[in-house]
C-alpha atoms as a PDB file:
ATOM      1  CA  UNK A   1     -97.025 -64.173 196.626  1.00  0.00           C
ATOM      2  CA  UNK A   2     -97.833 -66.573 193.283  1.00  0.00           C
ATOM      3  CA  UNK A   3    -101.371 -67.224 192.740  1.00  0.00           C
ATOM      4  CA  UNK A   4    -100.645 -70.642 193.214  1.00  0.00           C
ATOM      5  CA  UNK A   5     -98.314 -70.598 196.370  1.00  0.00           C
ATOM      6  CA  UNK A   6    -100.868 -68.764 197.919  1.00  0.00           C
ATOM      7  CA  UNK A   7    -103.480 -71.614 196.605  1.00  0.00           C
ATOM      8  CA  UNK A   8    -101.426 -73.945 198.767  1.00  0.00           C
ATOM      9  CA  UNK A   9    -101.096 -72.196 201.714  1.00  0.00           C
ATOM     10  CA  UNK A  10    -104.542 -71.408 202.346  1.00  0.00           C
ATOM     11  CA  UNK A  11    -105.436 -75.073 201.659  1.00  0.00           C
ATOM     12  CA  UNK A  12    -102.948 -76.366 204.355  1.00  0.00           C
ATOM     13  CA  UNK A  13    -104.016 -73.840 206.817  1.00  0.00           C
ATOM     14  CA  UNK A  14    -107.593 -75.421 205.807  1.00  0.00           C
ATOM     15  CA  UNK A  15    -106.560 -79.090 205.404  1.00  0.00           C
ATOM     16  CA  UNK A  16    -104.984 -78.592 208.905  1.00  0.00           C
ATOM     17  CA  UNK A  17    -107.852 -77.019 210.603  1.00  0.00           C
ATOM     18  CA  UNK A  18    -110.502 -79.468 209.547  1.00  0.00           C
ATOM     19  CA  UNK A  19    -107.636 -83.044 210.295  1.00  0.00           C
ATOM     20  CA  UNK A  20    -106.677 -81.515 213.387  1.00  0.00           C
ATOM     21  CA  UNK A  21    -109.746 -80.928 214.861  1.00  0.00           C
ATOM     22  CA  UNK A  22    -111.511 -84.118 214.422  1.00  0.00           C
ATOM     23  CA  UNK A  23    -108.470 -86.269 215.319  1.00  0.00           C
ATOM     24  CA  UNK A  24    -107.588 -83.889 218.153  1.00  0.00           C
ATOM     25  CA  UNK A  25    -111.603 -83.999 219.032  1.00  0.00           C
ATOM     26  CA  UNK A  26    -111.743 -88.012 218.934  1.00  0.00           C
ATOM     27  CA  UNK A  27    -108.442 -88.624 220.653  1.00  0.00           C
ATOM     28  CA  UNK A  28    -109.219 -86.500 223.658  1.00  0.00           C
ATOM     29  CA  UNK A  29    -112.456 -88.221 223.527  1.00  0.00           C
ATOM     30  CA  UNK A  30    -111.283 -91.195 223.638  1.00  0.00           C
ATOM     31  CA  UNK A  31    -108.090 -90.870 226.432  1.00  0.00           C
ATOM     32  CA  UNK A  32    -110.376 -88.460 228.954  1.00  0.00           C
ATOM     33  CA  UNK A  33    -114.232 -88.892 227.984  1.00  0.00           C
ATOM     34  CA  UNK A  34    -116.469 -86.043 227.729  1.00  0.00           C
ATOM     35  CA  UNK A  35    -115.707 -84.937 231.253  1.00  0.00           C
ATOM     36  CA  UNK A  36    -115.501 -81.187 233.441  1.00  0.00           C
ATOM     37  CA  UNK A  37    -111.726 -80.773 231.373  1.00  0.00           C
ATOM     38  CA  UNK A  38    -112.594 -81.786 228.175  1.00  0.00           C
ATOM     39  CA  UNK A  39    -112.925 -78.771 226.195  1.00  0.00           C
ATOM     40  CA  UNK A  40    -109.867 -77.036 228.094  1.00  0.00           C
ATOM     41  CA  UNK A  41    -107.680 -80.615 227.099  1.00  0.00           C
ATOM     42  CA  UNK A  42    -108.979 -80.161 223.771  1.00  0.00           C
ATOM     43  CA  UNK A  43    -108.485 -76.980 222.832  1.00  0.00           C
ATOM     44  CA  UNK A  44    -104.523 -76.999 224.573  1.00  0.00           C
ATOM     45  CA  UNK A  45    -104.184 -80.642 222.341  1.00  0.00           C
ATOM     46  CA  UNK A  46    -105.831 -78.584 219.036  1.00  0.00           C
ATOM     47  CA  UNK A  47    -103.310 -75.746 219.431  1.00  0.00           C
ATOM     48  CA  UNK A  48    -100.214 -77.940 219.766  1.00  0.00           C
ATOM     49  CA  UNK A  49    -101.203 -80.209 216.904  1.00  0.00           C
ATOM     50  CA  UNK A  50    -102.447 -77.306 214.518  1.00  0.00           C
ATOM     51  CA  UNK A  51     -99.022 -75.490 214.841  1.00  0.00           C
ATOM     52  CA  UNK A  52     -97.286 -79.012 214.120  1.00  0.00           C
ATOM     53  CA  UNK A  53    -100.113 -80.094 211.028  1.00  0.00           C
ATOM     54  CA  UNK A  54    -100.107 -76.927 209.038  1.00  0.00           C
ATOM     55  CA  UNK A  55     -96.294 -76.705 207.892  1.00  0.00           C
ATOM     56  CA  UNK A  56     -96.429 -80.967 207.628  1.00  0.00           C
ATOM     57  CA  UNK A  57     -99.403 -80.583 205.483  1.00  0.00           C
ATOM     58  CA  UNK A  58     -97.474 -77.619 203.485  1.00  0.00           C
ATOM     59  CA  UNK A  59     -93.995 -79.446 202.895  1.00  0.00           C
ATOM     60  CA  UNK A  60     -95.554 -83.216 202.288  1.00  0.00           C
ATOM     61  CA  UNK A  61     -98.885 -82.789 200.219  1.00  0.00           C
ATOM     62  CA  UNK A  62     -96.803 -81.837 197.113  1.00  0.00           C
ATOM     63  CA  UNK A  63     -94.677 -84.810 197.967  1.00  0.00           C
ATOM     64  CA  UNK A  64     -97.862 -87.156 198.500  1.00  0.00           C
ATOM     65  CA  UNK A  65     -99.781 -85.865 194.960  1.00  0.00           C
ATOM     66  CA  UNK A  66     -96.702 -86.744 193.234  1.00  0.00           C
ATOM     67  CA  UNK A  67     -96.406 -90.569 194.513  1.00  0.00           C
ATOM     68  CA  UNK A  68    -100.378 -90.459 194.191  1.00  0.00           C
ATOM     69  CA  UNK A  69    -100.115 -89.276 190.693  1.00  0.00           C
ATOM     70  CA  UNK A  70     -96.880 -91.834 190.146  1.00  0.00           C
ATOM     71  CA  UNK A  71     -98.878 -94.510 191.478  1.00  0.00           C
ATOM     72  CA  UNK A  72    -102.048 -94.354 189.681  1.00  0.00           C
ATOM     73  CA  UNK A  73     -99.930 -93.152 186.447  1.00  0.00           C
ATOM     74  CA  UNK A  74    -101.797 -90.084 186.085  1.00  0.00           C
ATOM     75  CA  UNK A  75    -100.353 -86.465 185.868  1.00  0.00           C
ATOM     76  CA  UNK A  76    -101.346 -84.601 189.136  1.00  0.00           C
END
């Protein structure tokens, strides 16, 4: 694989990890409270959204660095 395809992936399997976790963390948080289920509600929520955030992240950060870089009219 490219040095830089390789770049990418790695950062969206990063990206994902550290976005899913916190929202994942809050949002169970927040809808259940630190209760007896907690971390088994958490972890069940992280896995779900991680396998859903990492190819997002993959296919739509090129897209969103482009409109970034279109938007502040700089070359990303």
């Amino acid at each position: 694989m490219a040095p830089h395809k390789t770049f990418h992936l790695v950062f969206s399997l990063i990206m994902g990890a550290m976005m899913v976790f916190l929202m994942t963390f809050v949002i169970t948080a927040v809808n259940l409270g630190f209760g007896a289920h907690f971390l088994a509600a958490w972890a069940r929520v992280f896995v779900i959204a991680y396998v859903i955030a990492v190819p997002v992240i993959f296919f739509l950060a090129p897209i969103a660095r482009k409109l970034t870089g279109g938007l502040l009219g700089v070359q990303p």
